[in-house]
C-alpha atoms as a PDB file:
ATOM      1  CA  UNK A   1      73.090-138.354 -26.629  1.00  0.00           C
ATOM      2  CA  UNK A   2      70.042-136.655 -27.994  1.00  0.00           C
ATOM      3  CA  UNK A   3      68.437-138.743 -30.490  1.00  0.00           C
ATOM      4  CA  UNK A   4      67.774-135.065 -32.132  1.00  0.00           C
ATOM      5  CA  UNK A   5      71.141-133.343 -31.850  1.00  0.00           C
ATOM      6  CA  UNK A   6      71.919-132.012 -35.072  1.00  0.00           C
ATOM      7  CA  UNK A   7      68.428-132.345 -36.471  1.00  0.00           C
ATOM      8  CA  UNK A   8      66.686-129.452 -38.308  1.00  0.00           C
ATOM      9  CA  UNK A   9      63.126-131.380 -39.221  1.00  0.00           C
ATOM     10  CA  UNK A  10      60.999-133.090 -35.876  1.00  0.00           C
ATOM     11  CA  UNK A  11      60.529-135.813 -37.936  1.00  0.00           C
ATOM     12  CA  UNK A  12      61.683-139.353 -37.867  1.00  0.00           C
ATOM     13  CA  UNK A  13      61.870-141.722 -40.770  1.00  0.00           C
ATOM     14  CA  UNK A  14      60.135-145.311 -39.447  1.00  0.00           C
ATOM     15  CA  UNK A  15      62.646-147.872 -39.621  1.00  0.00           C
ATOM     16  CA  UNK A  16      60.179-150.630 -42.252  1.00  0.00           C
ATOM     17  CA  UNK A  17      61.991-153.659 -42.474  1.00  0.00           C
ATOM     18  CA  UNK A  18      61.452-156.071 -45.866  1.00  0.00           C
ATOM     19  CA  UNK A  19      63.476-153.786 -47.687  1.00  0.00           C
ATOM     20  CA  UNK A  20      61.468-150.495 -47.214  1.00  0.00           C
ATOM     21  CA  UNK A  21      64.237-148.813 -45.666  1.00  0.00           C
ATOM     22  CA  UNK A  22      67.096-148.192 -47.406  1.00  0.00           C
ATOM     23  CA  UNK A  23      70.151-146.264 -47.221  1.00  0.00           C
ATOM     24  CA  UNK A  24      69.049-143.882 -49.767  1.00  0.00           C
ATOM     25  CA  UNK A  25      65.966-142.788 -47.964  1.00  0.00           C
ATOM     26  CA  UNK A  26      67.881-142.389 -45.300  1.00  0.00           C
ATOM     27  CA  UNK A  27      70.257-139.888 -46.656  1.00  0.00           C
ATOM     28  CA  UNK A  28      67.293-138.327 -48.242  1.00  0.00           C
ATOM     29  CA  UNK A  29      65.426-137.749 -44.873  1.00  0.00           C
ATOM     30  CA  UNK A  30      68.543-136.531 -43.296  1.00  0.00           C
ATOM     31  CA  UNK A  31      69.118-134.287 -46.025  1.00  0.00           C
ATOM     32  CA  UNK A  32      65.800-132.521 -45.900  1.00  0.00           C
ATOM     33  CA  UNK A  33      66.806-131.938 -41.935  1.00  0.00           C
ATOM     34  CA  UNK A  34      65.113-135.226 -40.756  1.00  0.00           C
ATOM     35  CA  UNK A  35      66.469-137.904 -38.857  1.00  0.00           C
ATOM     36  CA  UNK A  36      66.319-141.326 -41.216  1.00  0.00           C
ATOM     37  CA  UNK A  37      66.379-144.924 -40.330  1.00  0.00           C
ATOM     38  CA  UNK A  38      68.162-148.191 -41.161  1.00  0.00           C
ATOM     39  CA  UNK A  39      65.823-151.536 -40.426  1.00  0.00           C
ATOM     40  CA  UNK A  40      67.796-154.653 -39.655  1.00  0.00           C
ATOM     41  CA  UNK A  41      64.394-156.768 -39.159  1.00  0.00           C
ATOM     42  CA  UNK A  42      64.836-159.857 -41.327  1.00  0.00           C
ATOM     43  CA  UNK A  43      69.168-159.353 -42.143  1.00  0.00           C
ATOM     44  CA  UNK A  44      72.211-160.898 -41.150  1.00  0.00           C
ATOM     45  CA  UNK A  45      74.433-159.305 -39.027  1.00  0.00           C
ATOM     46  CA  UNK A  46      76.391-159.217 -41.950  1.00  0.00           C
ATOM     47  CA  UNK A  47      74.096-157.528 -44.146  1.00  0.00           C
ATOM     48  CA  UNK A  48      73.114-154.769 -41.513  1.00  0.00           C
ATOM     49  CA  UNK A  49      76.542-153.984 -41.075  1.00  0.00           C
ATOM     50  CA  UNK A  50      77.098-153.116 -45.155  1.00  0.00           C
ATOM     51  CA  UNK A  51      74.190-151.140 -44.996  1.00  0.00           C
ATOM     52  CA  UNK A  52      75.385-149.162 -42.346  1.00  0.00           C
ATOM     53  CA  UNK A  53      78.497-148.666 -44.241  1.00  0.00           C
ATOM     54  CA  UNK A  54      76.209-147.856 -47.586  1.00  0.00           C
ATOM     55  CA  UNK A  55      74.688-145.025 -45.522  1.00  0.00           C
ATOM     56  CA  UNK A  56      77.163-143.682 -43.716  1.00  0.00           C
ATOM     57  CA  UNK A  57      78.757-143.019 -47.619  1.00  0.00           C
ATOM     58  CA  UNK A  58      75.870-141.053 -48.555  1.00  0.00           C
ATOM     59  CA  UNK A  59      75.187-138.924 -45.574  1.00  0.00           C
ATOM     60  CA  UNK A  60      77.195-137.784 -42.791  1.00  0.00           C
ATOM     61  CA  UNK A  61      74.267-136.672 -40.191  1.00  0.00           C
ATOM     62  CA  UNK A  62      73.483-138.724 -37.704  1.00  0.00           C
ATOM     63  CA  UNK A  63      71.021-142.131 -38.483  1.00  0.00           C
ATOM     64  CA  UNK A  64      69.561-144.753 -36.744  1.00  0.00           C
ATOM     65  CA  UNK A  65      69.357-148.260 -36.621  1.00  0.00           C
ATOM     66  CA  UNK A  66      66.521-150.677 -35.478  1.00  0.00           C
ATOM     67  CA  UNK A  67      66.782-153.873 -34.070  1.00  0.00           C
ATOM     68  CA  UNK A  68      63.826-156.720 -33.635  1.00  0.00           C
ATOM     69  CA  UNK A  69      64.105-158.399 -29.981  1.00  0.00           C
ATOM     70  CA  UNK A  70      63.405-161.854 -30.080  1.00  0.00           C
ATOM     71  CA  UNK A  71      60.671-162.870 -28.766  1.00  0.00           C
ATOM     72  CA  UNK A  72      61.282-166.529 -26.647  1.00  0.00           C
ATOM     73  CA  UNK A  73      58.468-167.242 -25.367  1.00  0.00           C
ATOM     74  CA  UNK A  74      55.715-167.597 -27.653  1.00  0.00           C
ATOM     75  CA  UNK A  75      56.195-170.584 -29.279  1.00  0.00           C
ATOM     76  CA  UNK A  76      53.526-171.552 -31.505  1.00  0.00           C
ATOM     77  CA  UNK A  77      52.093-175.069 -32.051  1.00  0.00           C
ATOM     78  CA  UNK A  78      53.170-176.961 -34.629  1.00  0.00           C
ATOM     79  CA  UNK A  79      49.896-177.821 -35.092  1.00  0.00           C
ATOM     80  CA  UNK A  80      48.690-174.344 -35.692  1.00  0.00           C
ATOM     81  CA  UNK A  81      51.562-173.793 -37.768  1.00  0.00           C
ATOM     82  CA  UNK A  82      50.410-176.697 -40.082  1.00  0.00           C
ATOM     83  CA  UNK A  83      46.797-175.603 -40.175  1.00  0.00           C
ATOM     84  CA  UNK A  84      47.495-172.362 -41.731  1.00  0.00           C
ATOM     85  CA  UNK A  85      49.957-173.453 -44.247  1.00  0.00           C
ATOM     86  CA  UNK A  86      46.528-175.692 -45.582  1.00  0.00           C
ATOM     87  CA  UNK A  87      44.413-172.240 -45.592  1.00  0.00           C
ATOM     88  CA  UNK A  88      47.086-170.645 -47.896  1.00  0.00           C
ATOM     89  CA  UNK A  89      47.566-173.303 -49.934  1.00  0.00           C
ATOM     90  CA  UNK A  90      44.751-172.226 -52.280  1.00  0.00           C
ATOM     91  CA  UNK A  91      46.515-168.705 -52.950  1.00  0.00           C
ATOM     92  CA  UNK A  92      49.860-170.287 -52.881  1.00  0.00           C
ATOM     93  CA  UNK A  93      48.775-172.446 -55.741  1.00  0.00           C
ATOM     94  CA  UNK A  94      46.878-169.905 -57.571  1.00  0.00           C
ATOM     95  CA  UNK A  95      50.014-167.407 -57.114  1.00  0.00           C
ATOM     96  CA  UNK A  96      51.973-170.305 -58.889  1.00  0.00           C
ATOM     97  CA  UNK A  97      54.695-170.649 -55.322  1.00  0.00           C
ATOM     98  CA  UNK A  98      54.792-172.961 -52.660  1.00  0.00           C
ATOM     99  CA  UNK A  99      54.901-172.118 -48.655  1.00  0.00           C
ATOM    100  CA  UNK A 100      58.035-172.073 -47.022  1.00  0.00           C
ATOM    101  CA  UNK A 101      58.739-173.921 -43.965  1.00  0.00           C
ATOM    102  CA  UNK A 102      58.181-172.392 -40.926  1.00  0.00           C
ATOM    103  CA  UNK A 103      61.121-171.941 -38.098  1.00  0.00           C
ATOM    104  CA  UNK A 104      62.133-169.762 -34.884  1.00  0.00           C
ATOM    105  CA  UNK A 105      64.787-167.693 -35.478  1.00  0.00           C
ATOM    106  CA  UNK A 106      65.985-165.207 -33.378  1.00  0.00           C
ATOM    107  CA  UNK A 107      66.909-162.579 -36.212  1.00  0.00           C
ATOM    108  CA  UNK A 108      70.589-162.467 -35.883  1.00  0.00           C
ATOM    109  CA  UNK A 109      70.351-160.336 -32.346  1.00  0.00           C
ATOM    110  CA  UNK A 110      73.630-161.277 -30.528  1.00  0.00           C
ATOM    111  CA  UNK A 111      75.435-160.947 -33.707  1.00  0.00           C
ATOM    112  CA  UNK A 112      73.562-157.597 -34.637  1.00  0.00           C
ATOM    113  CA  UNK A 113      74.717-155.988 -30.859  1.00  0.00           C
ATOM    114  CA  UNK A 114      78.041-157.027 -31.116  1.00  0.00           C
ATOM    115  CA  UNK A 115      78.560-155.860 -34.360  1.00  0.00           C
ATOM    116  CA  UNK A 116      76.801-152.506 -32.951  1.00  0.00           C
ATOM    117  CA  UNK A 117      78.927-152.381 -29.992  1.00  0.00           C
ATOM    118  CA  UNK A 118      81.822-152.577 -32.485  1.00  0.00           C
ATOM    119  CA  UNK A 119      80.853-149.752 -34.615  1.00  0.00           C
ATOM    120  CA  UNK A 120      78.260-147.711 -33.019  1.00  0.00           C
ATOM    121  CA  UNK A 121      75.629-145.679 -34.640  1.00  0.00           C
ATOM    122  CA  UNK A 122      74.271-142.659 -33.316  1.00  0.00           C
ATOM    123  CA  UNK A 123      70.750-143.858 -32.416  1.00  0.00           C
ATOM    124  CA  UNK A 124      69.635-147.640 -31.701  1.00  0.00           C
ATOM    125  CA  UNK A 125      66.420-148.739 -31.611  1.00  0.00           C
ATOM    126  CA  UNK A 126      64.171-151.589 -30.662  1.00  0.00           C
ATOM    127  CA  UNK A 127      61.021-152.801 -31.444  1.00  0.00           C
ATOM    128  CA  UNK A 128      58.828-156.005 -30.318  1.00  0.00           C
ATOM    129  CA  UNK A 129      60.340-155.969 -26.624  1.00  0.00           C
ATOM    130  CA  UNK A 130      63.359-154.130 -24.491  1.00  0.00           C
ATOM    131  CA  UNK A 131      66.598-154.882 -24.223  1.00  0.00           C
ATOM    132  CA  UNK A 132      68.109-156.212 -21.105  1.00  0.00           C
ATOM    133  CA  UNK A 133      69.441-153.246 -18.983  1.00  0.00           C
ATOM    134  CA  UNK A 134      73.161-154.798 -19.507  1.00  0.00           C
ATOM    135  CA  UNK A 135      73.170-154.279 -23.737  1.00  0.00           C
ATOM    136  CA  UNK A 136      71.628-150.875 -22.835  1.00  0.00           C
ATOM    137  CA  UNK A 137      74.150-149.815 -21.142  1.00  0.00           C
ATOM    138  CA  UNK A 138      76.675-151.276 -23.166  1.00  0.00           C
ATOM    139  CA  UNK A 139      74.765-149.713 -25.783  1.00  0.00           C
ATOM    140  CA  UNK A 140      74.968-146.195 -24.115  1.00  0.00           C
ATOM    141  CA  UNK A 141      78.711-146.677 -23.173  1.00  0.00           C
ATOM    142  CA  UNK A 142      79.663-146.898 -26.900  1.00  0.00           C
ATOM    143  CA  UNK A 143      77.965-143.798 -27.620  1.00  0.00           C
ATOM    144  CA  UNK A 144      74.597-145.084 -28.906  1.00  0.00           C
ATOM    145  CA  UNK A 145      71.225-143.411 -28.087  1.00  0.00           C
ATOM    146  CA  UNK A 146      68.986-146.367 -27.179  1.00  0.00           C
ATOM    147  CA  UNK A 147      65.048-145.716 -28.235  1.00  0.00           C
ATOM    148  CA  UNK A 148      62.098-147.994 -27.413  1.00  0.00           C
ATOM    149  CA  UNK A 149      58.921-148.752 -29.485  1.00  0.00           C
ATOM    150  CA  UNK A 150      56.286-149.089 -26.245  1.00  0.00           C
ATOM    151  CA  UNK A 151      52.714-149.335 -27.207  1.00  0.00           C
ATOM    152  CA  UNK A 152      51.308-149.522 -23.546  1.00  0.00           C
ATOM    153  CA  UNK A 153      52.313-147.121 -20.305  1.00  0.00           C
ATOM    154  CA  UNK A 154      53.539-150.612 -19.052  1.00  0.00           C
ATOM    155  CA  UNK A 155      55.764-151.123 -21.325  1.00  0.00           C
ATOM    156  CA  UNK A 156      56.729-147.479 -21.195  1.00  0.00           C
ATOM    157  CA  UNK A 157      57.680-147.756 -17.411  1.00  0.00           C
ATOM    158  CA  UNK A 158      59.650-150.976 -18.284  1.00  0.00           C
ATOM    159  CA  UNK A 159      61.864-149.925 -20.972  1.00  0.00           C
ATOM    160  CA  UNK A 160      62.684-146.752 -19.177  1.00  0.00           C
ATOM    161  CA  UNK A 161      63.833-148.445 -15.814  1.00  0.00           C
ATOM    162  CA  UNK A 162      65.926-150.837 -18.342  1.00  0.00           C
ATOM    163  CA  UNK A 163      67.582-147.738 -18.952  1.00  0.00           C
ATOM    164  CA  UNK A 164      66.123-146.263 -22.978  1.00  0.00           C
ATOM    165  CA  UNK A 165      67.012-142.720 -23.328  1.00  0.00           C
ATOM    166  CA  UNK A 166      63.849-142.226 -25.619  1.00  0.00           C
ATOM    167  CA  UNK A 167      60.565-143.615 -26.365  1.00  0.00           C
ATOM    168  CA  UNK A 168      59.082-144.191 -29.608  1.00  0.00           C
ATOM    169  CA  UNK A 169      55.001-144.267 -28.312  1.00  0.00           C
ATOM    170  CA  UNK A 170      53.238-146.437 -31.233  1.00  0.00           C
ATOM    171  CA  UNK A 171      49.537-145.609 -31.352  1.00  0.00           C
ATOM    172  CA  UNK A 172      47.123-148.213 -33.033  1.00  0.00           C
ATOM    173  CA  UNK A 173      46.453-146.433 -36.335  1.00  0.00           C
ATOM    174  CA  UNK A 174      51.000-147.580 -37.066  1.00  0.00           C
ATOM    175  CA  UNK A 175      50.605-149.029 -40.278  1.00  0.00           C
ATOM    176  CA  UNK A 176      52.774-152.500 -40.587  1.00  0.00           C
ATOM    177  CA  UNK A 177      53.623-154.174 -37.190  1.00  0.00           C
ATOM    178  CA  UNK A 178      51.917-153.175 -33.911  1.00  0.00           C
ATOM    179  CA  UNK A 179      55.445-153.177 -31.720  1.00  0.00           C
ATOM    180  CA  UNK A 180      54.355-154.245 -28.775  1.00  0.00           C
ATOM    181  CA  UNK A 181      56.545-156.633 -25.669  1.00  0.00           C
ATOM    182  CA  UNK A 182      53.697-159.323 -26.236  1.00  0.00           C
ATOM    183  CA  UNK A 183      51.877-160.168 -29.026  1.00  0.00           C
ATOM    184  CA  UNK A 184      49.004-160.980 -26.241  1.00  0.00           C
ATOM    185  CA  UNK A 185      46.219-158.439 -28.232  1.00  0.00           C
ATOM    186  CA  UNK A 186      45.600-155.889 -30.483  1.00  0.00           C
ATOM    187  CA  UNK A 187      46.617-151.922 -29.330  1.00  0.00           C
ATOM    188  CA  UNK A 188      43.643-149.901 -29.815  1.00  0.00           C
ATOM    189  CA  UNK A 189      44.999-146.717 -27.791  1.00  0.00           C
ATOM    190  CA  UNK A 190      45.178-143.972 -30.646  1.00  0.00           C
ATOM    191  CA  UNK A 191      48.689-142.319 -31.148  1.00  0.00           C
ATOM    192  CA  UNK A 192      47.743-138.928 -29.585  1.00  0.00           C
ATOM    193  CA  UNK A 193      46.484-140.986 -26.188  1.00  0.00           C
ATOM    194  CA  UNK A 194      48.849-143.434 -25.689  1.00  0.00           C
ATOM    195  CA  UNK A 195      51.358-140.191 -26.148  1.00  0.00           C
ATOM    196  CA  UNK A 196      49.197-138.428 -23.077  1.00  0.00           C
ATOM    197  CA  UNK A 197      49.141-141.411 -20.854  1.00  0.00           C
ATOM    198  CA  UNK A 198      53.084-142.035 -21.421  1.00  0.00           C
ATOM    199  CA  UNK A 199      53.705-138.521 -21.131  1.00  0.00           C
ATOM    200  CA  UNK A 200      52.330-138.761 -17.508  1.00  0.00           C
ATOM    201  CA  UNK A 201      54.123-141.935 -16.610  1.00  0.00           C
ATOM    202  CA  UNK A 202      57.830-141.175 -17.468  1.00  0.00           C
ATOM    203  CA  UNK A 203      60.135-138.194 -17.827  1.00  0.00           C
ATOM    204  CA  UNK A 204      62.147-138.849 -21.170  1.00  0.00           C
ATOM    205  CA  UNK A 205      62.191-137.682 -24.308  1.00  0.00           C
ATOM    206  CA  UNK A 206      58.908-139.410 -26.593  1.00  0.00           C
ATOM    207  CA  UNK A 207      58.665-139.586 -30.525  1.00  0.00           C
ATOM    208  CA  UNK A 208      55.047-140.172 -31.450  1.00  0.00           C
ATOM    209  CA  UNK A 209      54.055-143.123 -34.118  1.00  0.00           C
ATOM    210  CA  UNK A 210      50.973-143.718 -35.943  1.00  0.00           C
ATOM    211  CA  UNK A 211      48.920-142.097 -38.182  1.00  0.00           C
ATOM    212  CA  UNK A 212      51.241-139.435 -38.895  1.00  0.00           C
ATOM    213  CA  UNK A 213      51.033-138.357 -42.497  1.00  0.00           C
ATOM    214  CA  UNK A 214      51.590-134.703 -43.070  1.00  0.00           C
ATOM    215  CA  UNK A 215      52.670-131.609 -41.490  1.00  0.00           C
ATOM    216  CA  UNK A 216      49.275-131.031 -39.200  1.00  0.00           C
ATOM    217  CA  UNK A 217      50.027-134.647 -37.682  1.00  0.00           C
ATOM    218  CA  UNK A 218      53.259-133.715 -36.725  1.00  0.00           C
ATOM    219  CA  UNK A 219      51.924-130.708 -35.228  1.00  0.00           C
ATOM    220  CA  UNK A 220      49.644-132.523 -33.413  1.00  0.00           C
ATOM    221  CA  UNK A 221      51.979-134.628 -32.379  1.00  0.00           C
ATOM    222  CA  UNK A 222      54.416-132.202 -31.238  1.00  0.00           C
ATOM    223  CA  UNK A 223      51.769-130.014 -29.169  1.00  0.00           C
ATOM    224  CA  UNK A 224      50.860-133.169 -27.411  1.00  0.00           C
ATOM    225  CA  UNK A 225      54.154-133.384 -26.169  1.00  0.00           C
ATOM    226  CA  UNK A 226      56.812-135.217 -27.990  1.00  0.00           C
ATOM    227  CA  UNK A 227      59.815-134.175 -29.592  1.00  0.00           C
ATOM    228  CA  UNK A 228      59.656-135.568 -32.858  1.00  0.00           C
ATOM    229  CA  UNK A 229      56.956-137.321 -35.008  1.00  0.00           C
ATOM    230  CA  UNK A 230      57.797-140.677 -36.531  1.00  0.00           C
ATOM    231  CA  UNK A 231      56.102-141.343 -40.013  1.00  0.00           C
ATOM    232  CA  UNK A 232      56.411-144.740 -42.222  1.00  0.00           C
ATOM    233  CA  UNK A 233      53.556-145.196 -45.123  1.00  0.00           C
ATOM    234  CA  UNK A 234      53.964-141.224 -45.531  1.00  0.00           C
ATOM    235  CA  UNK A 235      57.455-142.372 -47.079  1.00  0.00           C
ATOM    236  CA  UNK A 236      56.949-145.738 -48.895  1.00  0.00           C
ATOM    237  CA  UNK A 237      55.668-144.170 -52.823  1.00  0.00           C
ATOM    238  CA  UNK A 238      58.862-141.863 -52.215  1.00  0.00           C
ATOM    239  CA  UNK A 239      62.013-142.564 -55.173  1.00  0.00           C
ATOM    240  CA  UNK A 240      64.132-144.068 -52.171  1.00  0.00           C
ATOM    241  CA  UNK A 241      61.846-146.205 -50.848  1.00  0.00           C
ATOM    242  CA  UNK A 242      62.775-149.881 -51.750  1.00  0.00           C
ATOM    243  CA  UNK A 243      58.415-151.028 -51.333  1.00  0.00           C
ATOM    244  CA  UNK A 244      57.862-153.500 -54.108  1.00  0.00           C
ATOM    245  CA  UNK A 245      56.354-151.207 -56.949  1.00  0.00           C
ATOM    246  CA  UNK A 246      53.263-153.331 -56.459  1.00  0.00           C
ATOM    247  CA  UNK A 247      52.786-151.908 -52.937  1.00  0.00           C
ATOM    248  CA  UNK A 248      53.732-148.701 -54.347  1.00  0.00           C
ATOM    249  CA  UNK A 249      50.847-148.820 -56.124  1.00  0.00           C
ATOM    250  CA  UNK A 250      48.203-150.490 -54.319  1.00  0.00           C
ATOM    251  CA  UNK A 251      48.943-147.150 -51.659  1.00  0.00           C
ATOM    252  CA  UNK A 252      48.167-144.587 -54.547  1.00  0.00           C
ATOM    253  CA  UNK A 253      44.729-146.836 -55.778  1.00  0.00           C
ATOM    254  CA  UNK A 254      41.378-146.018 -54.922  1.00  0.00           C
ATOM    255  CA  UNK A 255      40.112-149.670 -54.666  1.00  0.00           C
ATOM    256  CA  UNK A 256      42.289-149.725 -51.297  1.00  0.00           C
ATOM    257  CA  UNK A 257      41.246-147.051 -48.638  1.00  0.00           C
ATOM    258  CA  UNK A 258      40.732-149.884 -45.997  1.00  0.00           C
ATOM    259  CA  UNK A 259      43.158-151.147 -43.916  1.00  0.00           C
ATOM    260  CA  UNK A 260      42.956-153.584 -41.019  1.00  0.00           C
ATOM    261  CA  UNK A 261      44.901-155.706 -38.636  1.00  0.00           C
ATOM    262  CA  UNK A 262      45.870-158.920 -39.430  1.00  0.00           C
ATOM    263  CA  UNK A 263      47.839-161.780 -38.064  1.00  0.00           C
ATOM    264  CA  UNK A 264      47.481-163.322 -41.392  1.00  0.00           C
ATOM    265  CA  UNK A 265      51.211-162.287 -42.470  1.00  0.00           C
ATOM    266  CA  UNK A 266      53.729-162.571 -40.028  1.00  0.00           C
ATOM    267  CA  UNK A 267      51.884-164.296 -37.511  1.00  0.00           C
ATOM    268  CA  UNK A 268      52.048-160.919 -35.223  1.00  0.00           C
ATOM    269  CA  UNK A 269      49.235-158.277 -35.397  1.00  0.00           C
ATOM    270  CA  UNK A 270      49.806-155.779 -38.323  1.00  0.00           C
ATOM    271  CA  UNK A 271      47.934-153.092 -40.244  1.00  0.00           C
ATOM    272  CA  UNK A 272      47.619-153.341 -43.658  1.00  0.00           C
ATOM    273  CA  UNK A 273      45.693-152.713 -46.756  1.00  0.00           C
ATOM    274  CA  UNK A 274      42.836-154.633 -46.674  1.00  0.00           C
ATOM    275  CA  UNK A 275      43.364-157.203 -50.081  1.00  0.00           C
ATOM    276  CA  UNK A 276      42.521-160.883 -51.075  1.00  0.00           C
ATOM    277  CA  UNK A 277      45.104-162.304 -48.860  1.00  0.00           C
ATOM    278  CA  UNK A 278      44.007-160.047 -45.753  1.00  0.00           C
ATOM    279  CA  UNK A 279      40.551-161.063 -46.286  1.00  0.00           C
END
C-alpha cells in the first residue's frame, strides 16, 4: 500500500478544496508521473463519489482522495458569530451580496467513508484531525492507503499510533488552510523543520507540504527526508485547475507578493494573499 507505487514524479498534487481540484488536474499530474488529488472538503457524499468516477475515466494511475474531519468541539459563540457578520457587512454591501447564515456541519464524513469503504481509492487522506483507529483500519482493509496532514510532532505521534501509513508534514509557509488537529494557534514551524523533528519521532513514510514551488523545493524536500513533495499554489494558474480566474490572476499580479494568515475566511487559520478583505 505505498502511497507511491506506480509513481514516476516525487511529487504530490495538494488536494485544494472550493473547486481547485479537479479531476482533470488530476489526470494531468498523474500523467506527467505525479501522484494527483481529489478534494472532497465542502461536497456531498454524492458529489465526491461522481468525481471519483470523472477521474477514474480520465486516468487509470493511482489518485487520492482527501477527506476534512470534523471538528466537534470547537463550537463558536453565537455571539462571535454575529459580531463578524456586522464587520463584513460593509464589503458585503459594497460587493452587492448578502452573508449567509452560519451553521455546523460536519461535511458529509460518515457518508463520505462509507461511500469510500464501498469503492476504495488507492490513497485516502485527512486533513484538520485523525481518524479514529477503527475507519483506519477499515480504511486499510479495503485496500486504501490512509495519509495524515500533521503540522506538530504531536500530532505526528497521534495519527501514527491511530494507525496512518503516511504523513503529509505541513510546514507554516502551506498556502490555504494550516491542517492542524486544533485550530488552538497559528504553526510557525517551517516545512523543512517540522519535516526534521517528525522525521525523528516516527518511522513511516513523510510527504513534505509548504512552500514547495519548483524543482529545488522538492529537492530540498526530498534530501531532508521525505518521499515525496506535496505542492498546491505551484498548480492553481495551471489549464486544469478549476481557481476562479480572478484568483488566477491575482497569483500572476505584482500588486500581491504578500500573503498572511487569516482567520478572516473560514474561521480557521489560513494563508492567503494579502487583499482588501484580508486586511
Amino acid at each position: 500500500m505505498g502511497i507511491l507505487d506506480g509513481v514516476d514524479v516525487p511529487v504530490v498534487a495538494a488536494p485544494m478544496a472550493g473547486g481547485t481540484s479537479t479531476p482533470e488536474l488530476v489526470a494531468a499530474v498523474n500523467g506527467a508521473g505525479g501522484l494527483g488529488f481529489l478534494a472532497a472538503g465542502y461536497k456531498s457524499a454524492e458529489a465526491m463519489a461522481e468525481q471519483i468516477q470523472q477521474t477514474r475515466a480520465l486516468t487509470s494511475r493511482d489518485f487520492g482522495i482527501n477527506v476534512f474531519v470534523p471538528d466537534r468541539d470547537s463550537a463558536v459563540p453565537e455571539a462571535r458569530v454575529a459580531a463578524y457578520r456586522e464587520r463584513i457587512a460593509p464589503e458585503a454591501e459594497r460587493l452587492g451580496v448578502e452573508p449567509g447564515r452560519a451553521e455546523w456541519r460536519d461535511d458529509d464524513y460518515s457518508a463520505k467513508l462509507d461511500a469510500l469503504l464501498a469503492t476504495p481509492v488507492p490513497v485516502v487522506g485527512f486533513t484538520f484531525g485523525c481518524p479514529e483507529a477503527r475507519d483506519i483500519a477499515l480504511l486499510r482493509g479495503a485496500g486504501s492507503a490512509v495519509l495524515v496532514t500533521v503540522t506538530t510532532v504531536a500530532e505526528a505521534r497521534a495519527a501514527v499510533e491511530a494507525g496512518a501509513d503516511v504523513l503529509c508534514v505541513q510546514g507554516a509557509e502551506a498556502g490555504g488552510h494550516q491542517g492542524s488537529f486544533v485550530d488552538d494557534g497559528e504553526r510557525t514551524v517551517p516545512t523543512l523543520d517540522l519535516l526534521a523533528q517528525v522525521r525523528a519521532a516516527v518511522d513511516v513514510p513523510l510527504v513534505a507540504a509548504g512552500g514547495i514551488t519548483g524543482a529545488d523545493g522538492v529537492r530540498a524536500a526530498l534530501a531532508g527526508g521525505a518521499v515525496a513533495a506535496q505542492l498546491g499554489t505551484a498548480f492553481l494558474r495551471s489549464h486544469e485547475s478549476g481557481a476562479h480566474p480572478t484568483h488566477k490572476k491575482a497569483l500572476a499580479d505584482d500588486r500581491f507578493t504578500e500573503t498572511a494568515v487569516t482567520r478572516a475566511f473560514s474561521g480557521r487559520r489560513a494563508r492567503g494573499l494579502v487583499n482588501r478583505f484580508l486586511r
